[in-house]
C-alpha atoms as a PDB file:
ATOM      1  CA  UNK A   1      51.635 -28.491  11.285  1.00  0.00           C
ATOM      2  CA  UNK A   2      51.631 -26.445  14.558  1.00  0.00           C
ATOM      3  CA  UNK A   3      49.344 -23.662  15.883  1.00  0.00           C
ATOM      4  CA  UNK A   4      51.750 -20.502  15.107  1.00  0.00           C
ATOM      5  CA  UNK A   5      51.947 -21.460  11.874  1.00  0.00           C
ATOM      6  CA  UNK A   6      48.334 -21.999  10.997  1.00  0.00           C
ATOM      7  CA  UNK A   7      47.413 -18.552  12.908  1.00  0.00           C
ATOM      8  CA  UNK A   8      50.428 -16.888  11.052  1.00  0.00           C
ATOM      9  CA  UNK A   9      48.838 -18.032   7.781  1.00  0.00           C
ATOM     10  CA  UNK A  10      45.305 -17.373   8.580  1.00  0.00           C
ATOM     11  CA  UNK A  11      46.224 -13.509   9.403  1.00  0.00           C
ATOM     12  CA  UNK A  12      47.685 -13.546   5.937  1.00  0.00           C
ATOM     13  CA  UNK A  13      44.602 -14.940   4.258  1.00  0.00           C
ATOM     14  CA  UNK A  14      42.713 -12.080   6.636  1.00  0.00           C
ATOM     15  CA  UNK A  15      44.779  -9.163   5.750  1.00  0.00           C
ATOM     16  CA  UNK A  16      44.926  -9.712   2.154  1.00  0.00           C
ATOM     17  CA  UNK A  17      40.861 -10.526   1.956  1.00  0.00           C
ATOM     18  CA  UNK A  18      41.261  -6.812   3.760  1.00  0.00           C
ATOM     19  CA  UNK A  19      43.469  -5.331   1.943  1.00  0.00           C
ATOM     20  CA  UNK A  20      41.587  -6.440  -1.613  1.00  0.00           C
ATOM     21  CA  UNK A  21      38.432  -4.712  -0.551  1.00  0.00           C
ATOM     22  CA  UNK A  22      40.211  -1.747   0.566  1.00  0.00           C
ATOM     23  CA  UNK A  23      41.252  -1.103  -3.104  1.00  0.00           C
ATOM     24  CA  UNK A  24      37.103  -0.910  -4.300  1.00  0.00           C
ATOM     25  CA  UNK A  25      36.311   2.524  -5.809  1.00  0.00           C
ATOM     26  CA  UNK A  26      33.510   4.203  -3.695  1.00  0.00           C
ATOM     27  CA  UNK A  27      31.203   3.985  -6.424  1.00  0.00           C
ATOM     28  CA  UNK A  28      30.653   0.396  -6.242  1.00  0.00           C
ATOM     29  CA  UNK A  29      30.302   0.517  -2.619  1.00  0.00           C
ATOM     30  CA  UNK A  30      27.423   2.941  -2.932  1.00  0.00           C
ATOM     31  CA  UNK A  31      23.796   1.925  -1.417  1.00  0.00           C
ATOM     32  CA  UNK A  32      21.308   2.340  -2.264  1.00  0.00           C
ATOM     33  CA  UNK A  33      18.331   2.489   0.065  1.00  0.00           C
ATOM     34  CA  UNK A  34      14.438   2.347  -0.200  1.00  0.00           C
ATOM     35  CA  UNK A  35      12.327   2.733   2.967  1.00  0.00           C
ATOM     36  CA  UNK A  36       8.722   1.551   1.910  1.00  0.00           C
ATOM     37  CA  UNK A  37       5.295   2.032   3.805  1.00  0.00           C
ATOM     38  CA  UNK A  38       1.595   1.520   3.892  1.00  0.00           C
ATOM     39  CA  UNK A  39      -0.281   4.844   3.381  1.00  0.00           C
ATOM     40  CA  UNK A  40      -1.658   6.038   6.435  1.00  0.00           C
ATOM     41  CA  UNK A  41      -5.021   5.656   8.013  1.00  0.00           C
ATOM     42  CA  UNK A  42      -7.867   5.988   5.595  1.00  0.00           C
ATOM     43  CA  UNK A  43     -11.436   7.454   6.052  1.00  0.00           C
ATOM     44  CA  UNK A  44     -13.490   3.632   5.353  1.00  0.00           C
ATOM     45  CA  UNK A  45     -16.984   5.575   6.209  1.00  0.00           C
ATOM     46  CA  UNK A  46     -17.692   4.820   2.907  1.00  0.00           C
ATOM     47  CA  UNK A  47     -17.518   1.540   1.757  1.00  0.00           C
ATOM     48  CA  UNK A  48     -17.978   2.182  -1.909  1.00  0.00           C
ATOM     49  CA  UNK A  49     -15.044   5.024  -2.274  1.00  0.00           C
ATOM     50  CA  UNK A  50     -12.147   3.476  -3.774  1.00  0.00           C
ATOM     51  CA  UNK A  51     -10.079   6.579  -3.749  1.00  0.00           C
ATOM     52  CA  UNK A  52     -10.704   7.745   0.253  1.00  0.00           C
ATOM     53  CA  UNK A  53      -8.918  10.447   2.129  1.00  0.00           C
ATOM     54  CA  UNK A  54      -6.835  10.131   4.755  1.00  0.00           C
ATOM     55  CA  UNK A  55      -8.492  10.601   8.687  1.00  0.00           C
ATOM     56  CA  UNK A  56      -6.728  12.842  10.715  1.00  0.00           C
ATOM     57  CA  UNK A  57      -5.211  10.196  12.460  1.00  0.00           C
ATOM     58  CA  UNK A  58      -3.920   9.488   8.963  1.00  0.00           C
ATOM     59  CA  UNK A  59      -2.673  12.417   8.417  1.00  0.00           C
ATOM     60  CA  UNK A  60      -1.109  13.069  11.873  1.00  0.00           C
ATOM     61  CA  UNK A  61       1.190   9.725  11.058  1.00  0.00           C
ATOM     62  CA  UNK A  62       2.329  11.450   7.826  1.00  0.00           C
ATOM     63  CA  UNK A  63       3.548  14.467   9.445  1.00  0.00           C
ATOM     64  CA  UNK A  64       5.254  12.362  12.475  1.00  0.00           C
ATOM     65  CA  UNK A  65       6.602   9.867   9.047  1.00  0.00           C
ATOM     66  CA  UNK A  66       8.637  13.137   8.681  1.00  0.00           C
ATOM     67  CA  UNK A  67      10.196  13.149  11.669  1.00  0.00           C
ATOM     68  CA  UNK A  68      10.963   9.621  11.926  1.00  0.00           C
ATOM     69  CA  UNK A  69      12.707   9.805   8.693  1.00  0.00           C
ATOM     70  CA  UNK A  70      14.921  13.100   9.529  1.00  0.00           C
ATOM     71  CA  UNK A  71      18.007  11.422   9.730  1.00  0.00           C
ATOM     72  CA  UNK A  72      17.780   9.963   6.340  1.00  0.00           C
ATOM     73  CA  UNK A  73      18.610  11.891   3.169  1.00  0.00           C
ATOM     74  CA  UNK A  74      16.015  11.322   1.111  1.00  0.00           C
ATOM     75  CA  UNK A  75      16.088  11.274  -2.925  1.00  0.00           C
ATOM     76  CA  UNK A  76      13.394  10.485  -4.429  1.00  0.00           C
ATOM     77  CA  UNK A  77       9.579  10.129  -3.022  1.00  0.00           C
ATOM     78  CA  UNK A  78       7.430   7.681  -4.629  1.00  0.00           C
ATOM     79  CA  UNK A  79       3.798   7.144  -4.375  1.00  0.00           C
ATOM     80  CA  UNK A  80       1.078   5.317  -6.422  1.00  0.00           C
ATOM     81  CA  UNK A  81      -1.868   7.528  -7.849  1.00  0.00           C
ATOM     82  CA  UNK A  82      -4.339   7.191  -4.745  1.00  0.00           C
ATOM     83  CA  UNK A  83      -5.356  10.256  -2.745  1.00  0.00           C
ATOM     84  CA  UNK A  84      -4.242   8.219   0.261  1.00  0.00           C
ATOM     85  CA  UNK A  85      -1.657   7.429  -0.464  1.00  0.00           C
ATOM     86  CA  UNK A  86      -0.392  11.283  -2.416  1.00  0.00           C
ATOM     87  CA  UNK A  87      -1.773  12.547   1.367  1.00  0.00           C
ATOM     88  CA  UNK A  88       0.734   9.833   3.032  1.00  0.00           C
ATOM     89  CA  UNK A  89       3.643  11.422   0.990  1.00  0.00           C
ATOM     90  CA  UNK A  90       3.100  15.255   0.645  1.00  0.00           C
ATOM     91  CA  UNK A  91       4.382  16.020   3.947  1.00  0.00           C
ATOM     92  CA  UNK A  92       7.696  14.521   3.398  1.00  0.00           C
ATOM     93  CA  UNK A  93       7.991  15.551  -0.378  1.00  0.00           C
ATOM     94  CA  UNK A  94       7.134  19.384   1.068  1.00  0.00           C
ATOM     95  CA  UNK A  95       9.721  19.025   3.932  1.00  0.00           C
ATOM     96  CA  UNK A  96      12.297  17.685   1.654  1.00  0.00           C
ATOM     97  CA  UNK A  97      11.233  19.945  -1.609  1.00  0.00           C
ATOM     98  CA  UNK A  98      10.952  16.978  -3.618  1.00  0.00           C
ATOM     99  CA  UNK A  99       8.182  16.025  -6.065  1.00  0.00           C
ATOM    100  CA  UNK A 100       6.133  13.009  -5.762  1.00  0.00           C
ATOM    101  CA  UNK A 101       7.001  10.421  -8.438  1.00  0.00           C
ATOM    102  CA  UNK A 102       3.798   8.482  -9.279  1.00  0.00           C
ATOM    103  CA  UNK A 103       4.656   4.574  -9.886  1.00  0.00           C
ATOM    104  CA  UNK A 104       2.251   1.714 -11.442  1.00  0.00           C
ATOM    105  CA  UNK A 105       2.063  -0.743  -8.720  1.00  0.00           C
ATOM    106  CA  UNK A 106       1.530  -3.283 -11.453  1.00  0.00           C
ATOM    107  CA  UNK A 107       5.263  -2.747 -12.512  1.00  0.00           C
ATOM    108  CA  UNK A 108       7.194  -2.546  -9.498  1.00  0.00           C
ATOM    109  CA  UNK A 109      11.359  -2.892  -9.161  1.00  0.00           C
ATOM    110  CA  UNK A 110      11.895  -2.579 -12.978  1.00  0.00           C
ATOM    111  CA  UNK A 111      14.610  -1.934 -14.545  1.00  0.00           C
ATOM    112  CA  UNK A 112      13.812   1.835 -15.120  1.00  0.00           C
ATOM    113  CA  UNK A 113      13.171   1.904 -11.393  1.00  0.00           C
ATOM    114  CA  UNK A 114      16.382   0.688 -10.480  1.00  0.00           C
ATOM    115  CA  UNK A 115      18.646   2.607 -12.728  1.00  0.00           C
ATOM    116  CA  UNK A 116      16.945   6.111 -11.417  1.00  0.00           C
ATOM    117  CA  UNK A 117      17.146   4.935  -7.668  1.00  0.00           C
ATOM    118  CA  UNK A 118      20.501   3.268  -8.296  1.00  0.00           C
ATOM    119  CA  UNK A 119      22.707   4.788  -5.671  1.00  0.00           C
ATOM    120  CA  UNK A 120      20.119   6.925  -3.682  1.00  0.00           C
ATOM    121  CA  UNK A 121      17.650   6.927  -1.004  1.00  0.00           C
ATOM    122  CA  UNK A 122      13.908   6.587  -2.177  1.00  0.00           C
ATOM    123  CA  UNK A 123      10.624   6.250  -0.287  1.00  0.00           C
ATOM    124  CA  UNK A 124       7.953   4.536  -1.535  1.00  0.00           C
ATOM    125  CA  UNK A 125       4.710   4.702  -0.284  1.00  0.00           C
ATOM    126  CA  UNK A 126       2.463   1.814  -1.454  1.00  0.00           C
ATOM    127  CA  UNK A 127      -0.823  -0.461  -0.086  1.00  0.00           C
ATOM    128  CA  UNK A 128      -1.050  -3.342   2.411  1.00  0.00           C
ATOM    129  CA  UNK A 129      -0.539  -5.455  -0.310  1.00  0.00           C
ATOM    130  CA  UNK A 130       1.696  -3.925  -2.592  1.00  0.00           C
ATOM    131  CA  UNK A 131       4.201  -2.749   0.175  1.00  0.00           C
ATOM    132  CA  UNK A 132       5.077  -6.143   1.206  1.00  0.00           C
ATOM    133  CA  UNK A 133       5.415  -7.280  -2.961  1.00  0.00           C
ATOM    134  CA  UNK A 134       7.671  -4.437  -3.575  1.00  0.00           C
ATOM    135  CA  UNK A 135       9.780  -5.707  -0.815  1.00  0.00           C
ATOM    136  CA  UNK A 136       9.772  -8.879  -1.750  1.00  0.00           C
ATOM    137  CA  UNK A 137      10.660  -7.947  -5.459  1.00  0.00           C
ATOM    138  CA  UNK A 138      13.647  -6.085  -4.401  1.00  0.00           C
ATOM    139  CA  UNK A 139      15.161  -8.878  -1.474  1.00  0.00           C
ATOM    140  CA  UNK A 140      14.487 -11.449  -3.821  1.00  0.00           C
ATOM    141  CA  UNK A 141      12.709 -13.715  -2.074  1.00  0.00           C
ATOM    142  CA  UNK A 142       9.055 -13.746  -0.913  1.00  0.00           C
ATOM    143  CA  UNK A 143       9.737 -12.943   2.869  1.00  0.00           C
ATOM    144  CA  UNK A 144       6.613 -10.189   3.952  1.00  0.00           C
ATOM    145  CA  UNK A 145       2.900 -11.130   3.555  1.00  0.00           C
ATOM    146  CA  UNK A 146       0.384  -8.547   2.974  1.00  0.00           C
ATOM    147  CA  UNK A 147      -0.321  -6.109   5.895  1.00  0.00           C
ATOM    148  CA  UNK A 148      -3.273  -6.414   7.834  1.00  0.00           C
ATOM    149  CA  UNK A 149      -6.061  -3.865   6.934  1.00  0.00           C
ATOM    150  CA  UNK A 150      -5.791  -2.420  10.432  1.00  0.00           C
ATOM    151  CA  UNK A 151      -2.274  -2.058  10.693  1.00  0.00           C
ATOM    152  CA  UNK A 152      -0.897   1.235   8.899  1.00  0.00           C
ATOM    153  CA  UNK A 153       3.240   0.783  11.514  1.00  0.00           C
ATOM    154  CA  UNK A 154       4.647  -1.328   9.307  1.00  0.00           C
ATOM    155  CA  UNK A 155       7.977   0.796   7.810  1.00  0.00           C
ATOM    156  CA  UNK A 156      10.397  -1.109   5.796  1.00  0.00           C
ATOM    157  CA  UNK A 157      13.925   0.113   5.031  1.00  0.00           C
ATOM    158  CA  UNK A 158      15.983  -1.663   2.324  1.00  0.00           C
ATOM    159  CA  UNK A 159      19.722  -1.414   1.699  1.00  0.00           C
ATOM    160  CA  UNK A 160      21.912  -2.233  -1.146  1.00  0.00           C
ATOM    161  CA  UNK A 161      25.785  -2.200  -1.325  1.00  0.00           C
ATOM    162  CA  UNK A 162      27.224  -4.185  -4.045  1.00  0.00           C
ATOM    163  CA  UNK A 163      25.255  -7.616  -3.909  1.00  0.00           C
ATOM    164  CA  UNK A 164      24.351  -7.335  -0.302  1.00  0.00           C
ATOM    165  CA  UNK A 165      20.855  -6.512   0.401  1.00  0.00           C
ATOM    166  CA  UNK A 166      19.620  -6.357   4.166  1.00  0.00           C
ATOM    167  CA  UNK A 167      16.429  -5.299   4.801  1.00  0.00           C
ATOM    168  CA  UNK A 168      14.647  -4.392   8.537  1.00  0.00           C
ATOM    169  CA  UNK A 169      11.124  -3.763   9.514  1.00  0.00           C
ATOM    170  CA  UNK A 170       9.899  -1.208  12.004  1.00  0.00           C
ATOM    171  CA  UNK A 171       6.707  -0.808  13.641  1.00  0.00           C
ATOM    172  CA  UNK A 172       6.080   3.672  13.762  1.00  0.00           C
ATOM    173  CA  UNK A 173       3.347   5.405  15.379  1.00  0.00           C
END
């Protein structure tokens, strides 16, 4: 067999691999993405509240969270039922003009969860330990360990086209 031939017949086998995903409808190339955090900086003056506030360092991250995610358009914002983590979201549900979804982080990536997310961008704004398990839930594999308890940079964004999943993590002031 010589050379010309075996490059002549591996540009076939190219082009036509090409050519066959060219002919996919749009819809099932459409991503879906989920960018997942740690609420921000909490007020821990008070060891026995279980429901804290956010410090104003806390809440200075969730306005800048807004900025840093301008370039996304964003859904859907999630949050679980803690006042830190409700304070962590607000700014970018009220910049966006989107309500806050509450979610059980007991149940994460179910089925319900996936069909209303299905093709969109979502935030989710979770715990130290719950951010990284939500991650993990969605890549399939157990990847992220919890977050440290001082460390509120961790930003995770998730993508989904077809049955590709990528997923990248960013440290944000």
């Amino acid at each position: 067999m010589n050379i010309k031939y075996i490059s002549t017949t591996f540009f076939l086998l190219l082009l036509v691999s090409f050519s066959g995903c060219s002919q996919e409808t749009k819809e099932s190339k459409s991503t879906t993405t989920y960018i997942l955090v740690r609420h921000s900086e909490k007020d821990t003056s008070d060891a026995t509240n279980r429901n804290p506030n956010l410090t104003e360092e806390g809440k200075k991250r969730s306005e800048n969270l807004v900025k840093i995610l301008a370039n996304f358009d964003i859904d859907l914002v999630y949050s679980t039922n803690y006042t830190r983590t409700l304070q962590t979201a607000e700014p970018t549900s009220k910049d966006r003009n989107i309500e806050i979804t509450i979610y059980d982080p007991r149940n994460l990536y179910d089925s319900e969860f996936q069909a209303q997310t299905k093709g969109k961008t979502s935030i989710v704004v979770g715990h130290s330990n719950t951010t990284p398990t939500f991650v993990n839930k969605i890549i399939g594999q157990k990847k992220y360990s919890d977050i440290d308890e001082k460390d509120y940079s961790k930003l995770f964004i998730i993508k989904i086209t077809g049955d590709v999943i990528t997923d990248t993590v960013l440290n944000i002031d």
